[in-house]
Protein backbone atom coordinates (compact mmCIF):
# COMPACT_ATOMS: atom_id res chain seq x y z
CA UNK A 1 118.10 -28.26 241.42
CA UNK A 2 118.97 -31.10 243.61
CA UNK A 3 115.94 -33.20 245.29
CA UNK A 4 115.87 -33.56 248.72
CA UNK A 5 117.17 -37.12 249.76
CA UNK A 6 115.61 -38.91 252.42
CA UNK A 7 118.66 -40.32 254.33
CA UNK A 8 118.57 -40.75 258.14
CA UNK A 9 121.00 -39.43 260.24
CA UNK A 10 121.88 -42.71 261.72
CA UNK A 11 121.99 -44.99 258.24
CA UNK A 12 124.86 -41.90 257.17
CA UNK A 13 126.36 -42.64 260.51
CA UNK A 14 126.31 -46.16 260.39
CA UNK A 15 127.02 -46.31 256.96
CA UNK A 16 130.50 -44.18 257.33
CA UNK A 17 131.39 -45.84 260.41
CA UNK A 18 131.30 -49.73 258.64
CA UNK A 19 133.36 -48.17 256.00
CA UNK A 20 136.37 -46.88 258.46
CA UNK A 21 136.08 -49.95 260.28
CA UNK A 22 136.50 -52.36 256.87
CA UNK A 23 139.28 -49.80 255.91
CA UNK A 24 141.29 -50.23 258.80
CA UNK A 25 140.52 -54.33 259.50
CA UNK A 26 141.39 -54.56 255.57
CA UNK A 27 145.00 -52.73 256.13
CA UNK A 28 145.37 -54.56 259.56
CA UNK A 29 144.75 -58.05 257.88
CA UNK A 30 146.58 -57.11 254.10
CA UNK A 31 149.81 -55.83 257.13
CA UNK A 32 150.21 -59.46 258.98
CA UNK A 33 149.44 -61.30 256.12
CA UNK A 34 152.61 -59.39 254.16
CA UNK A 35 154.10 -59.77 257.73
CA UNK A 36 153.52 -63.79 256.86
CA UNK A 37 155.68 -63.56 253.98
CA UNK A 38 152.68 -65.06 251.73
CA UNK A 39 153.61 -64.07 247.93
CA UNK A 40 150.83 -62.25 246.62
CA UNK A 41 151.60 -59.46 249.78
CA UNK A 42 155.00 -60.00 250.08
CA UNK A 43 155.85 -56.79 247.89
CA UNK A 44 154.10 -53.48 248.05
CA UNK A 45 152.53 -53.84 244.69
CA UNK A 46 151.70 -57.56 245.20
CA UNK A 47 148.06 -58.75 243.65
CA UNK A 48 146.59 -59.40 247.18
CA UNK A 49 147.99 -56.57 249.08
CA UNK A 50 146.29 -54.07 246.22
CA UNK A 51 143.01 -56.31 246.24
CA UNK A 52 142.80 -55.90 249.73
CA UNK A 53 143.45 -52.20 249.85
CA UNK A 54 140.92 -51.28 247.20
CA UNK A 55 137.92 -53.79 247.70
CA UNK A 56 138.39 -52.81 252.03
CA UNK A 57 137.31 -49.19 251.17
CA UNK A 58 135.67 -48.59 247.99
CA UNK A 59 134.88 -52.42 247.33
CA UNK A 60 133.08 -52.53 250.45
CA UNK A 61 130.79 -49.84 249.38
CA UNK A 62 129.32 -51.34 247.18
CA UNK A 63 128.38 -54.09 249.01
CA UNK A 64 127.03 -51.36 251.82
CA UNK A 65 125.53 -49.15 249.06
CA UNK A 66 122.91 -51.95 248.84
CA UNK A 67 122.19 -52.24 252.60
CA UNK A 68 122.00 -48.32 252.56
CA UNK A 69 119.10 -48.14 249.81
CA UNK A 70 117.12 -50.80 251.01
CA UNK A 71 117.08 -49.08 254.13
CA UNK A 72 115.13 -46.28 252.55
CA UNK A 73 113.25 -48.23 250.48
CA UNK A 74 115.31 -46.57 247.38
CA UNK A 75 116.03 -48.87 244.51
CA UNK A 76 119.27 -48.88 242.69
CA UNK A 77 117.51 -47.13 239.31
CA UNK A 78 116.41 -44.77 241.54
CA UNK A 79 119.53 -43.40 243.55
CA UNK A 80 121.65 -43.49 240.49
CA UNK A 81 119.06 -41.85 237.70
CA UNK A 82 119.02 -44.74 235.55
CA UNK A 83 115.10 -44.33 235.68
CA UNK A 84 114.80 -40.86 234.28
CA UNK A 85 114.37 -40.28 230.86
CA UNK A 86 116.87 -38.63 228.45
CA UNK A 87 120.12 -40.30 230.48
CA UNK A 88 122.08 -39.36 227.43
CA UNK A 89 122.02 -35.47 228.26
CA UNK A 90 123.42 -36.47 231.20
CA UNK A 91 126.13 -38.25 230.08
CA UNK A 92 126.65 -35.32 227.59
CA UNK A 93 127.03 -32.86 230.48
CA UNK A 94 129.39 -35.24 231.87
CA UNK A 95 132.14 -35.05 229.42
CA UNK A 96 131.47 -31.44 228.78
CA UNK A 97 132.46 -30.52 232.30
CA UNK A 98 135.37 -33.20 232.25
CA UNK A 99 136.92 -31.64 228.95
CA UNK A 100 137.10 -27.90 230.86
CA UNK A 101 138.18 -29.51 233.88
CA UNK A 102 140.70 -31.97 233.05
CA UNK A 103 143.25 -29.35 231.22
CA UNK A 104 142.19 -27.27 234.72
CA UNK A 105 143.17 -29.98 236.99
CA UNK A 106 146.43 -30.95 235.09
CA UNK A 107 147.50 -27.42 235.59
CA UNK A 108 146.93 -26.89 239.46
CA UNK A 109 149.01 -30.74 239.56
CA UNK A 110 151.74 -29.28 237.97
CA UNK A 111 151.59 -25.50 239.98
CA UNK A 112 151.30 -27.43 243.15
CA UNK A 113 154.06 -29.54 242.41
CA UNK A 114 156.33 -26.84 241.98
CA UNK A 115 155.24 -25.42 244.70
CA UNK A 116 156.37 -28.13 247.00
CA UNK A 117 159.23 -28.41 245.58
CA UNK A 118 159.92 -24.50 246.49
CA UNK A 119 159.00 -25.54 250.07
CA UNK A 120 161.63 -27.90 249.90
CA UNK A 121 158.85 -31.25 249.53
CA UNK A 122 159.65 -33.84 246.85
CA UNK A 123 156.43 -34.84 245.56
CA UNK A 124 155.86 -38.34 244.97
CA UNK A 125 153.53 -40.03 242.33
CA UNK A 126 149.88 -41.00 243.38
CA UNK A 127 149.70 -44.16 245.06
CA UNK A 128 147.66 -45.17 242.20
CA UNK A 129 150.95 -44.17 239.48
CA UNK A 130 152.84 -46.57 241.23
CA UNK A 131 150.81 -49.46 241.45
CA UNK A 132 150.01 -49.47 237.71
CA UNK A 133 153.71 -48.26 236.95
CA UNK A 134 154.46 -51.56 238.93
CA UNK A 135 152.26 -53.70 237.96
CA UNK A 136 154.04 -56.49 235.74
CA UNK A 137 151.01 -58.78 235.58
CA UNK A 138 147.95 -58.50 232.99
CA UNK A 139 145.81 -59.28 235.53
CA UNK A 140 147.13 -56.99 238.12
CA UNK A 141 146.81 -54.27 234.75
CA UNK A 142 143.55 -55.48 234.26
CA UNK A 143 142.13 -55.02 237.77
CA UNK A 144 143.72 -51.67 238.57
CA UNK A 145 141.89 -50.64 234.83
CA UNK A 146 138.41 -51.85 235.62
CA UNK A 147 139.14 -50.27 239.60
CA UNK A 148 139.76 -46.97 238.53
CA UNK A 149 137.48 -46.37 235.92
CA UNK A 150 134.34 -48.48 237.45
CA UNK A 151 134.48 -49.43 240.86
CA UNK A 152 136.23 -46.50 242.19
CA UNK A 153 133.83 -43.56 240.61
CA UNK A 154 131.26 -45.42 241.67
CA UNK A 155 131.50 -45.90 245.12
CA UNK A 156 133.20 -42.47 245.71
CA UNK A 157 130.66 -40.33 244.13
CA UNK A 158 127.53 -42.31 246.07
CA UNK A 159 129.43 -41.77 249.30
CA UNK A 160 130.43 -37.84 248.65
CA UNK A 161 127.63 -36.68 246.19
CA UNK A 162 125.25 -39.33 247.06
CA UNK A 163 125.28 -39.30 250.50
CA UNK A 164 127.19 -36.72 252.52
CA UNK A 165 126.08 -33.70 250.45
CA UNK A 166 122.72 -34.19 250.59
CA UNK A 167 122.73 -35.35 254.00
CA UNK A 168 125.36 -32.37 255.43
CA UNK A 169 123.30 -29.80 253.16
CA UNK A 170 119.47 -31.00 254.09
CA UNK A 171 121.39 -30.49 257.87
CA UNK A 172 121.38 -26.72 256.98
CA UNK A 173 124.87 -25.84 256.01
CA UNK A 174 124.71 -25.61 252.22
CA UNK A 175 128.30 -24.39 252.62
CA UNK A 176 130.15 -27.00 254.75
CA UNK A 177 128.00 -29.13 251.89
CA UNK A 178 129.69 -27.82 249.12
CA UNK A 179 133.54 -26.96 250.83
CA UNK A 180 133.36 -29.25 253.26
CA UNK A 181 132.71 -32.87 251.99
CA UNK A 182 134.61 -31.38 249.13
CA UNK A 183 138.01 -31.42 250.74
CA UNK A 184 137.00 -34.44 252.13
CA UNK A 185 137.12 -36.13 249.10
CA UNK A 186 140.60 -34.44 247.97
CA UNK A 187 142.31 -35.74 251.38
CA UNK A 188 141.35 -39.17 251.18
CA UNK A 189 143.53 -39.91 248.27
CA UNK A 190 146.64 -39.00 250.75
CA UNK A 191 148.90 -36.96 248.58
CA UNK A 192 149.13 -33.36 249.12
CA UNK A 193 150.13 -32.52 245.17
CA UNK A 194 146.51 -33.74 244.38
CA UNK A 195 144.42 -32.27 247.02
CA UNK A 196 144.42 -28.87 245.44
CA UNK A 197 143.07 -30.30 241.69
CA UNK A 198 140.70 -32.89 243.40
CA UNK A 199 139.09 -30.95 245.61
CA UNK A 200 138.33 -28.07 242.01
CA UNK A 201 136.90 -31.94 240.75
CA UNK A 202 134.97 -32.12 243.59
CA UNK A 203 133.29 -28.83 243.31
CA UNK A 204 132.59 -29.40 240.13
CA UNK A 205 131.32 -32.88 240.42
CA UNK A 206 129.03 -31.23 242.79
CA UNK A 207 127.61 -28.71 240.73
CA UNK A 208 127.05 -31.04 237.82
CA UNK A 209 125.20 -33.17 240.51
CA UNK A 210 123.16 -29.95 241.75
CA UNK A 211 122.32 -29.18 237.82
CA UNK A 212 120.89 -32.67 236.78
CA UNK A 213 119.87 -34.21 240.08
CA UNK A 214 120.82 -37.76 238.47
CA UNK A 215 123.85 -39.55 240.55
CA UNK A 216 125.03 -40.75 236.99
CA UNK A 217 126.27 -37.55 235.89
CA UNK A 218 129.19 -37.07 238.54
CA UNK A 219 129.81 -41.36 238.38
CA UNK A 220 130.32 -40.33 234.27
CA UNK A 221 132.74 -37.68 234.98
CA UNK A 222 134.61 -39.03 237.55
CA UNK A 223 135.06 -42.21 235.48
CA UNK A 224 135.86 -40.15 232.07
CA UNK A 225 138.31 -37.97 234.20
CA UNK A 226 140.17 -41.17 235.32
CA UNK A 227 140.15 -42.71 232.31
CA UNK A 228 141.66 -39.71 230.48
CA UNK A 229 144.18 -39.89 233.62
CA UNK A 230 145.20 -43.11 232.88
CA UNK A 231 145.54 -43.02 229.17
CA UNK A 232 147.94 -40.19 229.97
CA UNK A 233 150.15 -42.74 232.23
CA UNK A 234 150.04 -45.39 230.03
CA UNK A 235 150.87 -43.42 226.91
CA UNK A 236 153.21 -40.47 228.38
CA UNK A 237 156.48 -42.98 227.89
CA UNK A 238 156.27 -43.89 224.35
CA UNK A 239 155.05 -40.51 223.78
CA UNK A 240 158.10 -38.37 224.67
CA UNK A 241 160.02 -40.71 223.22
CA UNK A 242 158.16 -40.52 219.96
CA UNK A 243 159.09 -36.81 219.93
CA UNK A 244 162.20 -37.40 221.36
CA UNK A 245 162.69 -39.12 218.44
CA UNK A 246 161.48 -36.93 215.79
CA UNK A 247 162.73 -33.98 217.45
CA UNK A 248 166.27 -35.62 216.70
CA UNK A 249 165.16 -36.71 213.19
CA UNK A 250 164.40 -32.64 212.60
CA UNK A 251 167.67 -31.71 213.71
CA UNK A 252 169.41 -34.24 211.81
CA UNK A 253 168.21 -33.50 208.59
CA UNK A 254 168.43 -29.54 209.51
């Protein structure tokens, strides 16, 4: 069962409103510096253009993430369970709920693909597909890596388990809790083949946060669910057309 949490109304508030407001100075800045013609944001998937549109949102959270706790007097060990015994159960719990949900999640992606397409949509690849698709740097490779499976769960999980479902649920609607900062997490990443599978990670994210009361246990999943997502990029190419390959070899010799 979830302890209660002993954030103030206006820390959440504050703390939500400096994030919007680095989000959209971060975009406004990374658009007239591209507007400059400078080379790292002269192309969409330039190295400064994706380092400021990452570290404005969830880079910034860490840095506020600090402010936040020490505003409560709540240490770092403390928020994020690294003081309670037995992490490794946690961590345990973790991947079990990723392995169920991942083959869960890759279904509903595909389901509400098609259905888009039936509504006459085209769905496009994540915003995050196309940066590391298009990334031709190591470094760029590198950074997108260590975004997605550190920085990223990170901050995302203490903002929507961390913070806003304690905080909406202590408020008295266990509900708009569970749904509601839920779906807030699925629209965020912008991309309406996604929302449906994000926001079924989300609820469960949630509940493996209710069952262990340790922050670490949805930062674990989130991060084992991306990395799983992005071995799957990486690997899908020279995958098919490894079978490809031996599919032809079968036939061949048939």
């Amino acid at each position: 069962m979830l302890s209660a949490k002993p954030w103030r109304g206006e820390a959440v508030a504050a703390f939500c409103a400096t994030q919007l407001a680095s989000l959209c100075l971060g975009l406004a800045v990374a658009g007239l510096l591209q507007k400059a013609g400078l080379p790292a944001f002269r192309d969409p998937d330039g190295f400064g253009l994706i380092l400021f549109s990452t570290l404005s949102f969830q880079g910034v959270t860490w840095l506020l993430i600090g402010l936040f706790l020490r505003s409560h007097q709540t240490s770092w060990r403390e928020a994020f369970g690294f003081s309670q015994a037995q992490w490794w159960r946690v961590l345990l719990a973790a991947l079990v709920v990723v392995l169920v949900i991942l083959p869960v999640a890759w279904s509903l992606q595909g389901l509400s693909a098609m259905a888009l397409e039936k509504a006459g949509l085209t769905p496009e690849d994540q915003t995050a597909v196309k940066l590391l698709s298009a990334a031709t740097t190591w470094w760029t490779q590198a950074y997108l890596c260590v975004f997605t499976v550190v920085i990223a769960p990170v901050a995302e999980e203490f903002i929507f388990r961390g913070v806003l479902f304690p905080f909406v649920k202590q408020l008295g609607y266990p509900r708009l809790a569970w749904l509601g900062v839920s779906l807030l997490f699925a629209l965020i990443h912008m991309d309406l083949a996604i929302v449906v599978p994000l926001f079924v990670l989300a609820l469960a994210l949630t509940w493996l946060y209710e069952l262990t009361d340790n922050l670490l246990a949805p930062i674990a999943a989130h991060s084992l669910f991306n990395t799983a997502n992005l071995l799957v990029l990486y690997y899908s190419e020279p995958l098919d057309r490894f079978l490809q390959n031996f599919s032809q070899l079968i036939h061949e010799r048939i």
